[in-house]
N, C-alpha and C. Protein backbone atom coordinates (compact mmCIF):
# COMPACT_ATOMS: atom_id res chain seq x y z
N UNK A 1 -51.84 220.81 167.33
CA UNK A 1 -52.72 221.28 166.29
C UNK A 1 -53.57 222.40 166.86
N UNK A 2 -53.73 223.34 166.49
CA UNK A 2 -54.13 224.84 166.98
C UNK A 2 -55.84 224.37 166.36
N UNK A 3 -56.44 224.96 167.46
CA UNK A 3 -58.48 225.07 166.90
C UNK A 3 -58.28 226.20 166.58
N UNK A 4 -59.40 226.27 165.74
CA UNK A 4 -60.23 227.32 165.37
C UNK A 4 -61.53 228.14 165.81
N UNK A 5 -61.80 228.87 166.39
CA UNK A 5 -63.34 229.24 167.00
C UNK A 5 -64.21 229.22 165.52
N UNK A 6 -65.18 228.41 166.29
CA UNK A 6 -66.45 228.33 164.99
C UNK A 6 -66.33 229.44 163.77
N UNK A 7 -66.57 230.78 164.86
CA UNK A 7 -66.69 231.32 163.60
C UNK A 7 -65.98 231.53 162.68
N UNK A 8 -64.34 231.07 162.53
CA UNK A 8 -63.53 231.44 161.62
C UNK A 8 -63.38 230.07 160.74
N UNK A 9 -64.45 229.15 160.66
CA UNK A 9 -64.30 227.61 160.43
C UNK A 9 -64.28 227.65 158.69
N UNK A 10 -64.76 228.90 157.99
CA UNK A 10 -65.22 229.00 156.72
C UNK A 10 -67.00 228.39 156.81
N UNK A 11 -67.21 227.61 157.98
CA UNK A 11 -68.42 227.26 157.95
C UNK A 11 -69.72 228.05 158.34
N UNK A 12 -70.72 228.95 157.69
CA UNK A 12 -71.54 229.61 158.18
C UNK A 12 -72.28 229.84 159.08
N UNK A 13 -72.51 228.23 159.61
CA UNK A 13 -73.41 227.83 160.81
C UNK A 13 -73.00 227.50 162.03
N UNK A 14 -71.80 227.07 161.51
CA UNK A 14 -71.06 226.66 162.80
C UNK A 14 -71.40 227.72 164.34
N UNK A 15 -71.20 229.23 164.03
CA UNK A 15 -71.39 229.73 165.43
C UNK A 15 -72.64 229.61 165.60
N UNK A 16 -73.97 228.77 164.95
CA UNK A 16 -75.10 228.25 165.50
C UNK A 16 -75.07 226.82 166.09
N UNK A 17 -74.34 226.12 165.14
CA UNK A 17 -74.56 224.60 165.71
C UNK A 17 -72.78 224.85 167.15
N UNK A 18 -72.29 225.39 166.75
CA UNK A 18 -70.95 225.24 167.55
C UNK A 18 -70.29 224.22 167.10
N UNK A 19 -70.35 223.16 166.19
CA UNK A 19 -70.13 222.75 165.22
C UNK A 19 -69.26 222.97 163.76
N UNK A 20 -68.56 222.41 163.70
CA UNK A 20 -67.69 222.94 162.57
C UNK A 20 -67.53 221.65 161.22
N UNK A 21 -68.08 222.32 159.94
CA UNK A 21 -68.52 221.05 159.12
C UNK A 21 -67.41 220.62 158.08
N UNK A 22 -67.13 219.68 158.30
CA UNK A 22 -65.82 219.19 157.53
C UNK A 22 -65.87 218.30 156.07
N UNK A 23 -65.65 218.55 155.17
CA UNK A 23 -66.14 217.62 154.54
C UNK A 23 -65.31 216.28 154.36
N UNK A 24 -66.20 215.14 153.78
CA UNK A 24 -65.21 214.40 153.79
C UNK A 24 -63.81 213.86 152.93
N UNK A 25 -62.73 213.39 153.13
CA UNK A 25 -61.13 213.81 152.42
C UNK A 25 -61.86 213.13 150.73
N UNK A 26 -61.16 213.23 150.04
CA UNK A 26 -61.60 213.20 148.81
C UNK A 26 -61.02 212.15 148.20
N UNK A 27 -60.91 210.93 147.63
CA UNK A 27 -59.88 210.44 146.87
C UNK A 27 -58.81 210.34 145.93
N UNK A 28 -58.05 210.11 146.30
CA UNK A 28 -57.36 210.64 145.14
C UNK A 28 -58.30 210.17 143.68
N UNK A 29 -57.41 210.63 142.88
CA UNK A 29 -57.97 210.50 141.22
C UNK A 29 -56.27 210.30 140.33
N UNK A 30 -56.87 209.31 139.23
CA UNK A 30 -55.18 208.41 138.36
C UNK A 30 -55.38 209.36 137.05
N UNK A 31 -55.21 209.43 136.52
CA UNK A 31 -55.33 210.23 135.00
C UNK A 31 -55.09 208.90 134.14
N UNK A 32 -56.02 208.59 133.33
CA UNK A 32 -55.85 207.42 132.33
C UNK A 32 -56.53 207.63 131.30
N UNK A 33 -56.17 206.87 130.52
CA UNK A 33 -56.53 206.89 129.12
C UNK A 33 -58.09 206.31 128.86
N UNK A 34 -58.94 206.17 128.39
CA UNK A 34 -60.11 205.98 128.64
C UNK A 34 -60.75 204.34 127.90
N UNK A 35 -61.25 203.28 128.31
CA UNK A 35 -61.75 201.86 127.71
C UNK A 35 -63.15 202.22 127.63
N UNK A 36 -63.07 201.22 126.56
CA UNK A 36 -64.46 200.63 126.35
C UNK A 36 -65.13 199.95 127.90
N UNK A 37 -64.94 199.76 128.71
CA UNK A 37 -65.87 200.04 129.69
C UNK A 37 -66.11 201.08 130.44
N UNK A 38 -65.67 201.87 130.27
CA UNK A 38 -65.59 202.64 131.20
C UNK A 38 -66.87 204.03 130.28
N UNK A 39 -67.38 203.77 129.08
CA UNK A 39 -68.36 204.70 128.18
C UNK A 39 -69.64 204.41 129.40
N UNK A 40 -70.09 203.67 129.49
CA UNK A 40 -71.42 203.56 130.09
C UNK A 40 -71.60 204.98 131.77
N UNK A 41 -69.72 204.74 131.97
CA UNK A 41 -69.78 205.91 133.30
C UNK A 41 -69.09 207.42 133.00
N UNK A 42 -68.73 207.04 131.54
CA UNK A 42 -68.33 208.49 131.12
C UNK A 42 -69.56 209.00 130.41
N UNK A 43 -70.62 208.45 130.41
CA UNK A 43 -71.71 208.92 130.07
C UNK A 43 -72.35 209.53 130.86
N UNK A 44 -72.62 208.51 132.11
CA UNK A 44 -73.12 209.23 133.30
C UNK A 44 -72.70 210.49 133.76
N UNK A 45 -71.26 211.02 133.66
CA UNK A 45 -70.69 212.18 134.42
C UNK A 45 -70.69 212.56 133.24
N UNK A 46 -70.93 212.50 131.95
CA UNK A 46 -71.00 214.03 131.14
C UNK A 46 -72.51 214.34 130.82
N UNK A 47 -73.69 213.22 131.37
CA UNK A 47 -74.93 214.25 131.49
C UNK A 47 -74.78 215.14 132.81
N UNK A 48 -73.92 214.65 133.81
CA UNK A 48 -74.12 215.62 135.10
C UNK A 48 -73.62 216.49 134.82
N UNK A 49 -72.32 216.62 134.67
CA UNK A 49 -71.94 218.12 134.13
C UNK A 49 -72.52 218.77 132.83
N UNK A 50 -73.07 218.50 131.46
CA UNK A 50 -73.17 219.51 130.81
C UNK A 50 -75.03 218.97 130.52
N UNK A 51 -75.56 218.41 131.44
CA UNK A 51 -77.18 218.12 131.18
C UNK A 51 -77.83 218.36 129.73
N UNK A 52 -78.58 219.08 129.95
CA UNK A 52 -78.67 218.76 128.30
C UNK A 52 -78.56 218.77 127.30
N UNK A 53 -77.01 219.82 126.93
CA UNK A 53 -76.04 219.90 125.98
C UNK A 53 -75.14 218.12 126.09
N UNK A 54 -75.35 217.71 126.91
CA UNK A 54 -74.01 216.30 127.16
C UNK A 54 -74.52 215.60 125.75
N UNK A 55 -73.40 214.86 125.63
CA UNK A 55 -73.37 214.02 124.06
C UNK A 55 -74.11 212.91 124.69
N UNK A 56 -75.38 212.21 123.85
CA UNK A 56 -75.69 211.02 123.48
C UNK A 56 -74.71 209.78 123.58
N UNK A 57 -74.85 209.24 123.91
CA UNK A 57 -74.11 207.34 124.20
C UNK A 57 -73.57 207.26 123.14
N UNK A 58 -74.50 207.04 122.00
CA UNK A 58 -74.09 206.82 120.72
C UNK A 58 -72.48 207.73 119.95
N UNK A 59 -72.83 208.80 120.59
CA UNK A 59 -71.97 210.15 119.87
C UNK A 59 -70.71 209.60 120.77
N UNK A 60 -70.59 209.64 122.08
CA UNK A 60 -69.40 209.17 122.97
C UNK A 60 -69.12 207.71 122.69
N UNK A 61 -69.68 206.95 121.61
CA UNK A 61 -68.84 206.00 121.40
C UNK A 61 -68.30 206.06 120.12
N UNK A 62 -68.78 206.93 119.29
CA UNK A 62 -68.36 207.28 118.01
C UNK A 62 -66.90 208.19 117.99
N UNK A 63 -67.09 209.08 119.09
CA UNK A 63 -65.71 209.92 119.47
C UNK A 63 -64.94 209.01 120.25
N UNK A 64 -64.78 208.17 121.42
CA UNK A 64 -64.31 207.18 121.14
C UNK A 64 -63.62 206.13 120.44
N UNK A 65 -64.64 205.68 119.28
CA UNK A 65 -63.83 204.91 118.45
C UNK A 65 -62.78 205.86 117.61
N UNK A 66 -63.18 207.34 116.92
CA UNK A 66 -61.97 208.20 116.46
C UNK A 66 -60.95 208.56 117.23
N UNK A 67 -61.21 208.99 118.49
CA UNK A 67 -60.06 209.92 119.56
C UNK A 67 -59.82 209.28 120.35
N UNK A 68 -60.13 207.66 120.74
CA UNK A 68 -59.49 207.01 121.85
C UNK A 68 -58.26 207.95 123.07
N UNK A 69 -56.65 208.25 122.05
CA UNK A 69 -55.97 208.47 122.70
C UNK A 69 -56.29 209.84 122.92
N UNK A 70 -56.92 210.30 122.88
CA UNK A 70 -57.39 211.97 122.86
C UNK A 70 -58.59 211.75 123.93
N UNK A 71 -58.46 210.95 124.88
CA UNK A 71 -60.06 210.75 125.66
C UNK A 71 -59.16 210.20 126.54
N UNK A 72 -59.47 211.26 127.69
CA UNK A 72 -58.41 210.98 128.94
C UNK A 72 -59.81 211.17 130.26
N UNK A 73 -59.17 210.43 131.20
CA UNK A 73 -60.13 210.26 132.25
C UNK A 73 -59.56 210.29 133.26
N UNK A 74 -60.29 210.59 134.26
CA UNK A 74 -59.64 211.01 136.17
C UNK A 74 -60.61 209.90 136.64
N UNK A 75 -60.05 208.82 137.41
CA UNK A 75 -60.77 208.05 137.83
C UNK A 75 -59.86 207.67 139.57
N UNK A 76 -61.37 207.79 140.49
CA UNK A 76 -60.88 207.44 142.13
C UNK A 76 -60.99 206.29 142.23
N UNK A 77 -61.41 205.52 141.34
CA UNK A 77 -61.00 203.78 142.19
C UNK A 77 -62.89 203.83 141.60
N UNK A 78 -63.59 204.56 142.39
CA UNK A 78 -65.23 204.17 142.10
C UNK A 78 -65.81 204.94 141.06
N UNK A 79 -65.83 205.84 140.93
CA UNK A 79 -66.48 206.42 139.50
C UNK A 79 -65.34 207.24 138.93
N UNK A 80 -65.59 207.87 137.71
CA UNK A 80 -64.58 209.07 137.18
C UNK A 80 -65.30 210.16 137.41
N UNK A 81 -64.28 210.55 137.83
CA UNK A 81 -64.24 212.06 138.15
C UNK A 81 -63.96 213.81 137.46
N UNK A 82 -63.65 213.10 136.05
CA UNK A 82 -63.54 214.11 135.05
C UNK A 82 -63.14 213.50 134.01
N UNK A 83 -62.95 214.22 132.86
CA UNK A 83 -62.83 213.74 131.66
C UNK A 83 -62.24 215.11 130.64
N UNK A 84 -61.49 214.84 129.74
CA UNK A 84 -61.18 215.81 128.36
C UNK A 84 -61.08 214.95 127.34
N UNK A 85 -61.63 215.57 126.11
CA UNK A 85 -61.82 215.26 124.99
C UNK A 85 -61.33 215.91 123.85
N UNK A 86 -60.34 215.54 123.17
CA UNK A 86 -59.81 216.35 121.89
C UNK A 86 -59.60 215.69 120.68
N UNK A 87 -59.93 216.24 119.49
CA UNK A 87 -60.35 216.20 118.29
C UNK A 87 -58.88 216.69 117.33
N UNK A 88 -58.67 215.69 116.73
CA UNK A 88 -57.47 216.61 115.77
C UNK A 88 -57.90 216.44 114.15
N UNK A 89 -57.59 217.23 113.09
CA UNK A 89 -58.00 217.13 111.99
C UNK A 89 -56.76 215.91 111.10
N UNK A 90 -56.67 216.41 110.30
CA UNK A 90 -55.75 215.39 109.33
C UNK A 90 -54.74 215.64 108.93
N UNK A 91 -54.48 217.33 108.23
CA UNK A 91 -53.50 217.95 108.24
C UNK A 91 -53.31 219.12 108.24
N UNK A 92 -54.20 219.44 109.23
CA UNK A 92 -54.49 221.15 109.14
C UNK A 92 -53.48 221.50 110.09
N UNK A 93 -53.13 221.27 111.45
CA UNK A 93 -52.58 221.58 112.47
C UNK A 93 -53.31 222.16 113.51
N UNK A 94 -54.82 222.06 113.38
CA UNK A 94 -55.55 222.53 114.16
C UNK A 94 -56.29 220.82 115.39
N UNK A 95 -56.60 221.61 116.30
CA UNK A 95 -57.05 220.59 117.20
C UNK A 95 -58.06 221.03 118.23
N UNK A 96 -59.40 220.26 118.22
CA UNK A 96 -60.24 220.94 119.02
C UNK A 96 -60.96 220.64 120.76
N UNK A 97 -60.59 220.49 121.67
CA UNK A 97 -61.24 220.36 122.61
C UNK A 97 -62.68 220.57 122.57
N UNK A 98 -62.90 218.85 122.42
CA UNK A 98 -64.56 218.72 122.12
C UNK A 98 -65.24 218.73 123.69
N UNK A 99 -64.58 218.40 124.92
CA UNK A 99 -65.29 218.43 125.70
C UNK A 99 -64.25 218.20 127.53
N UNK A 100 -64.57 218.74 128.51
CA UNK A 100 -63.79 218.88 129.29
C UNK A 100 -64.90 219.33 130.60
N UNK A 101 -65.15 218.57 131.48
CA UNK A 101 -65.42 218.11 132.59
C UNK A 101 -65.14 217.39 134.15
N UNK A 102 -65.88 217.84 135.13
CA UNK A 102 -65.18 217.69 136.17
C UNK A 102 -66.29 217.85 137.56
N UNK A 103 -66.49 216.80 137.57
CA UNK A 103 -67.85 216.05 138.58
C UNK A 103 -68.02 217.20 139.53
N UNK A 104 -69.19 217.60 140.00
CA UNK A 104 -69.62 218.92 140.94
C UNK A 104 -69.14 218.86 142.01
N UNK A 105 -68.64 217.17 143.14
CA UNK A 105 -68.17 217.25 143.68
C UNK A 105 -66.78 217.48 144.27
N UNK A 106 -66.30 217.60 142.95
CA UNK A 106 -65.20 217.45 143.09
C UNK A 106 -64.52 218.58 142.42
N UNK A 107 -64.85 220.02 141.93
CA UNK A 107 -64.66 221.29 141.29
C UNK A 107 -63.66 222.19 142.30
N UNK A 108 -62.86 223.02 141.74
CA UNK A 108 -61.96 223.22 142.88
C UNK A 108 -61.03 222.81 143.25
N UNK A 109 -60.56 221.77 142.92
CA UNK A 109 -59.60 221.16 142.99
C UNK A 109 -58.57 221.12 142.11
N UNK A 110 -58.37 222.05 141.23
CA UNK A 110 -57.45 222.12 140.07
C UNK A 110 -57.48 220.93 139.18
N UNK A 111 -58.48 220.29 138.99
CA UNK A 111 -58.58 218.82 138.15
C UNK A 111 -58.78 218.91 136.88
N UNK A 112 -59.83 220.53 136.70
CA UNK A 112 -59.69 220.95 135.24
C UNK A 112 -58.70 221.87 134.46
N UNK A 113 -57.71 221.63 135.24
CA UNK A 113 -56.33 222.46 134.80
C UNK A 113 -55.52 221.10 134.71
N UNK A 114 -55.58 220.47 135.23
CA UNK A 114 -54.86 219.30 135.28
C UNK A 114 -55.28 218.27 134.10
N UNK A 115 -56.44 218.38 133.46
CA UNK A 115 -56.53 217.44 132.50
C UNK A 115 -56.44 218.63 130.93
N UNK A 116 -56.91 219.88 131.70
CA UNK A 116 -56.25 220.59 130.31
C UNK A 116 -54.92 220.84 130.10
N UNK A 117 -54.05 220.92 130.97
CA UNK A 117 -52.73 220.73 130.96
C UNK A 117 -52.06 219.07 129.79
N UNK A 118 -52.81 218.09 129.98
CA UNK A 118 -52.19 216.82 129.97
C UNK A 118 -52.66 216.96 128.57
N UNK A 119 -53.90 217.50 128.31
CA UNK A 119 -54.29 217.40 126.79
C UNK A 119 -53.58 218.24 126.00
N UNK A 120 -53.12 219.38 126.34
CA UNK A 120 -52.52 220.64 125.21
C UNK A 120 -51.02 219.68 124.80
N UNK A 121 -50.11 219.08 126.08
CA UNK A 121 -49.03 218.25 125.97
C UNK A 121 -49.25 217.63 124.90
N UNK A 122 -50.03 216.48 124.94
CA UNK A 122 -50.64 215.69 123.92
C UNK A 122 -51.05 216.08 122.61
N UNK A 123 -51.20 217.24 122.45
CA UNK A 123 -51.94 217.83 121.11
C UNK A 123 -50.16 218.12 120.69
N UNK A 124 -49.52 219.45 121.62
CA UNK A 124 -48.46 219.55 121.14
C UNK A 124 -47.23 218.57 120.44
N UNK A 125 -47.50 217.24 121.45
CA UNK A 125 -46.79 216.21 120.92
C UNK A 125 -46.96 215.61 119.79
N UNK A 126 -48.43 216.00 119.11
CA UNK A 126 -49.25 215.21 117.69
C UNK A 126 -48.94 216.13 116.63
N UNK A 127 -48.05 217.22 117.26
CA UNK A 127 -47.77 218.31 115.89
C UNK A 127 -48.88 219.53 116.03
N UNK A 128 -50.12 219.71 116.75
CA UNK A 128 -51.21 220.47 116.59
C UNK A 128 -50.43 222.04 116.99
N UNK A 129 -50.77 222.56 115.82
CA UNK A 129 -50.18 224.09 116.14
C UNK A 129 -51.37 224.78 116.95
N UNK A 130 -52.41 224.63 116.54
CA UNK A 130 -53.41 225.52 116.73
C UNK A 130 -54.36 225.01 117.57
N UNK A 131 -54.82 225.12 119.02
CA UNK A 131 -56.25 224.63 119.69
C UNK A 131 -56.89 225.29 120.08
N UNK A 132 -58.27 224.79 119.48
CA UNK A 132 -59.94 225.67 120.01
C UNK A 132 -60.50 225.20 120.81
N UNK A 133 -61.65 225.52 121.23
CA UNK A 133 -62.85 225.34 121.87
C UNK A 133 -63.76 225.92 121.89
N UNK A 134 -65.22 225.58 122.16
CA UNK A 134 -66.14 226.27 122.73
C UNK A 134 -66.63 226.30 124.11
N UNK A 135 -67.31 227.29 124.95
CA UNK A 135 -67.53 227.49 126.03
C UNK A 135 -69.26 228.29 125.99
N UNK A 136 -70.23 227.97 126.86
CA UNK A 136 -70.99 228.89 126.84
C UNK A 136 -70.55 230.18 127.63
N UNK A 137 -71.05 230.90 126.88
CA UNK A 137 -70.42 232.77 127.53
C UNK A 137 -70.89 233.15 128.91
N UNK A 138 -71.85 231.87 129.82
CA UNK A 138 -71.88 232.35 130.89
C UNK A 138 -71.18 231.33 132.04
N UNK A 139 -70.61 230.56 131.39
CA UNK A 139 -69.56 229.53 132.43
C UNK A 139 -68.67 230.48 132.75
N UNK A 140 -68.70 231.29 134.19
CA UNK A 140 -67.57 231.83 133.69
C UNK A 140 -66.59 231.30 134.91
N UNK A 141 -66.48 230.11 135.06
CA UNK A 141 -65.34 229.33 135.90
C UNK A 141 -64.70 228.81 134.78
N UNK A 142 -65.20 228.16 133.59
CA UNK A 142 -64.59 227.15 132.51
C UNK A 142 -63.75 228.94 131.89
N UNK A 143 -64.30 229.60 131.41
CA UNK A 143 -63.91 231.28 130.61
C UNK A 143 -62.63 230.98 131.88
N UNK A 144 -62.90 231.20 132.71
CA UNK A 144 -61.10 231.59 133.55
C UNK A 144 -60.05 230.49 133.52
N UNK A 145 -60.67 229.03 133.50
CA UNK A 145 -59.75 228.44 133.18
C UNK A 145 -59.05 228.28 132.05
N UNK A 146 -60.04 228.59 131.16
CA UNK A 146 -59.07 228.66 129.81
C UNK A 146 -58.39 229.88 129.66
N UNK A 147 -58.98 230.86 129.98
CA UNK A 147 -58.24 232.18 129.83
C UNK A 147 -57.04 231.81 130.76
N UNK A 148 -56.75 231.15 131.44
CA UNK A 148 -55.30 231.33 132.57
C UNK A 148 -54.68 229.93 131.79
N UNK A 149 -55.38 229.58 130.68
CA UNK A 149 -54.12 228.44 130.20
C UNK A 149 -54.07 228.96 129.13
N UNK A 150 -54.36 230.17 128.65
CA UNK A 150 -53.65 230.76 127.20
C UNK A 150 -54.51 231.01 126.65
N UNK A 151 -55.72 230.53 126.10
CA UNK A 151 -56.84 230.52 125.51
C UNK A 151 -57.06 232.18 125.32
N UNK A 152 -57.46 232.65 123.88
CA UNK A 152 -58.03 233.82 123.87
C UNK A 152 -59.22 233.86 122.91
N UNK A 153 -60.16 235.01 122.78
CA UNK A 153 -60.56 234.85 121.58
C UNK A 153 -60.59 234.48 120.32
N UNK A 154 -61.02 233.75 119.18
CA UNK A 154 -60.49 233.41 118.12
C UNK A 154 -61.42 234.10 117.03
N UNK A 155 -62.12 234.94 117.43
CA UNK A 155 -62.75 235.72 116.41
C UNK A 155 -62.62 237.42 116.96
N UNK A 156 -62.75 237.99 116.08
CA UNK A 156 -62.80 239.59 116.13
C UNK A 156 -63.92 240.54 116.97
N UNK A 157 -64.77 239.61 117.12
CA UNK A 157 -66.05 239.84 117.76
C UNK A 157 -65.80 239.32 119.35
N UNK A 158 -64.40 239.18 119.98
CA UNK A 158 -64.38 238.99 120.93
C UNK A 158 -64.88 237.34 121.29
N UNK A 159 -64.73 236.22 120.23
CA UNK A 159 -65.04 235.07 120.36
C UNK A 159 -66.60 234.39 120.08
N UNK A 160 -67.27 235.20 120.22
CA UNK A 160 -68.88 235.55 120.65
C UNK A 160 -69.50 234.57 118.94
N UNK A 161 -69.67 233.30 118.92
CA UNK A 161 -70.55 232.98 117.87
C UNK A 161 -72.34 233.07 118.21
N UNK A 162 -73.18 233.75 117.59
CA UNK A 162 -74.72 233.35 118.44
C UNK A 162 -75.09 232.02 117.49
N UNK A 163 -75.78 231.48 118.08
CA UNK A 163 -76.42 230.65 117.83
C UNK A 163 -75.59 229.49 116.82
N UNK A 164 -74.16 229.44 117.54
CA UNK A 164 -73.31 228.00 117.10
C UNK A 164 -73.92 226.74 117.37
N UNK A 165 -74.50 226.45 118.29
CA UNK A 165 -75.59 225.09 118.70
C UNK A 165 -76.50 225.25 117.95
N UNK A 166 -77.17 226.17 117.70
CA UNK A 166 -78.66 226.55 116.88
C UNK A 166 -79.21 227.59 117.56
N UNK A 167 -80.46 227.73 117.32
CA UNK A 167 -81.27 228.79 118.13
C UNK A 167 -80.96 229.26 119.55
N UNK A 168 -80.41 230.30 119.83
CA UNK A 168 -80.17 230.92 121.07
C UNK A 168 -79.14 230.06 121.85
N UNK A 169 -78.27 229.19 121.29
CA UNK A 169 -76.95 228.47 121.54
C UNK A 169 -76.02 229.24 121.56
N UNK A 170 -75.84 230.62 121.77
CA UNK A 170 -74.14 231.32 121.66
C UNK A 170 -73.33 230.44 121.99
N UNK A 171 -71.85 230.62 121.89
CA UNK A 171 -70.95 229.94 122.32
C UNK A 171 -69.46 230.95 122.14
N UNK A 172 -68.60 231.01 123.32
CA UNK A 172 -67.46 231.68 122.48
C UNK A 172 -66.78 230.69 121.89
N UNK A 173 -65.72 231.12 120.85
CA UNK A 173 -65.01 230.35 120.47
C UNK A 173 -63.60 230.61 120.89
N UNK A 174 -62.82 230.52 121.60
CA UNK A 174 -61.27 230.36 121.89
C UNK A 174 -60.19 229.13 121.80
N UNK A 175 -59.17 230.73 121.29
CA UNK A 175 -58.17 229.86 120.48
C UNK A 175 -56.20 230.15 121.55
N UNK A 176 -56.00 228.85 121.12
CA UNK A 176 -54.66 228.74 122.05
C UNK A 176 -53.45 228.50 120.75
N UNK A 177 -52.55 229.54 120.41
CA UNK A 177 -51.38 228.60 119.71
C UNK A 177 -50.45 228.02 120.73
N UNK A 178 -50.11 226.82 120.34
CA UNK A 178 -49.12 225.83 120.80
C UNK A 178 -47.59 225.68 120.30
């Protein structure tokens, strides 16, 4: 196994400490379908990721009881580690990615390509011609992941709704055909 001299460790400090900082290996993560126990910790990781836009308890058990199979979860054995959420109408052919997350520690890892991947499958398999979303216009890690899974604008204005949440809420809106 070949070393590395500190300074090429990716680690900044290292040619101070001489030290090289590793983090620790990560667990894997299962992709599953999401239970009724498991709301109390999909609550927890969607105030961490979207703080104080994250849905209310109440609201994640209400989407829940509608989208069960549309509520997919990444779980390591001890907490979950991400989550997607999709919404389909009745007979429109449209379908909306209500929500899509992916624990801070664990970002980088292609996990939010991996559960948007498993959801578009799933939509495609339900017949959904058409899928949206919203994004705030300054995420712009979530903007590249959707833009590199197809996602484009869905309005003329370059996606850009202001104040879709309410007051000073922009949001783009992008759209994927399937």
């Amino acid at each position: 196994m070949a070393a590395y001299p500190a300074e090429h460790s990716g680690d900044p400090f290292a040619s101070l400490t001489g030290q090289v900082f590793r983090p620790a290996r990560q667990r894997p993560v299962r992709m599953r379908g999401v239970t009724e126990a498991d709301l109390p910790e999909l609550h927890r990781l969607d105030r961490e990721v979207f703080q104080e836009v994250a849905y209310p308890y109440f609201m994640l058990r209400q989407l829940f009881d509608m989208y069960a199979d549309h509520l997919l979860v990444l779980d390591d054995g001890e907490a979950l580690q991400g989550y997607v959420l999709a919404g389909i109408g009745d007979d429109s052919g449209l379908g909306w990615v209500l929500g899509l997350g992916v624990a801070r520690a664990r970002r980088g890892e292609g996990l939010g390509r991996r559960l948007m991947l498993e959801i578009l499958g799933r939509l495609r398999n339900d017949g959904i011609r058409e899928v949206r979303l919203t994004v705030d216009p300054t995420n712009a890690a979530a903007i590249a992941l959707y833009k590199s899974s197809g996602f484009a604008p869905a309005t003329a204005e370059g996606g850009l709704r202001r104040n879709y949440f309410g007051p000073g809420e922009h949001r783009l809106v992008l759209g994927l055909s399937l």
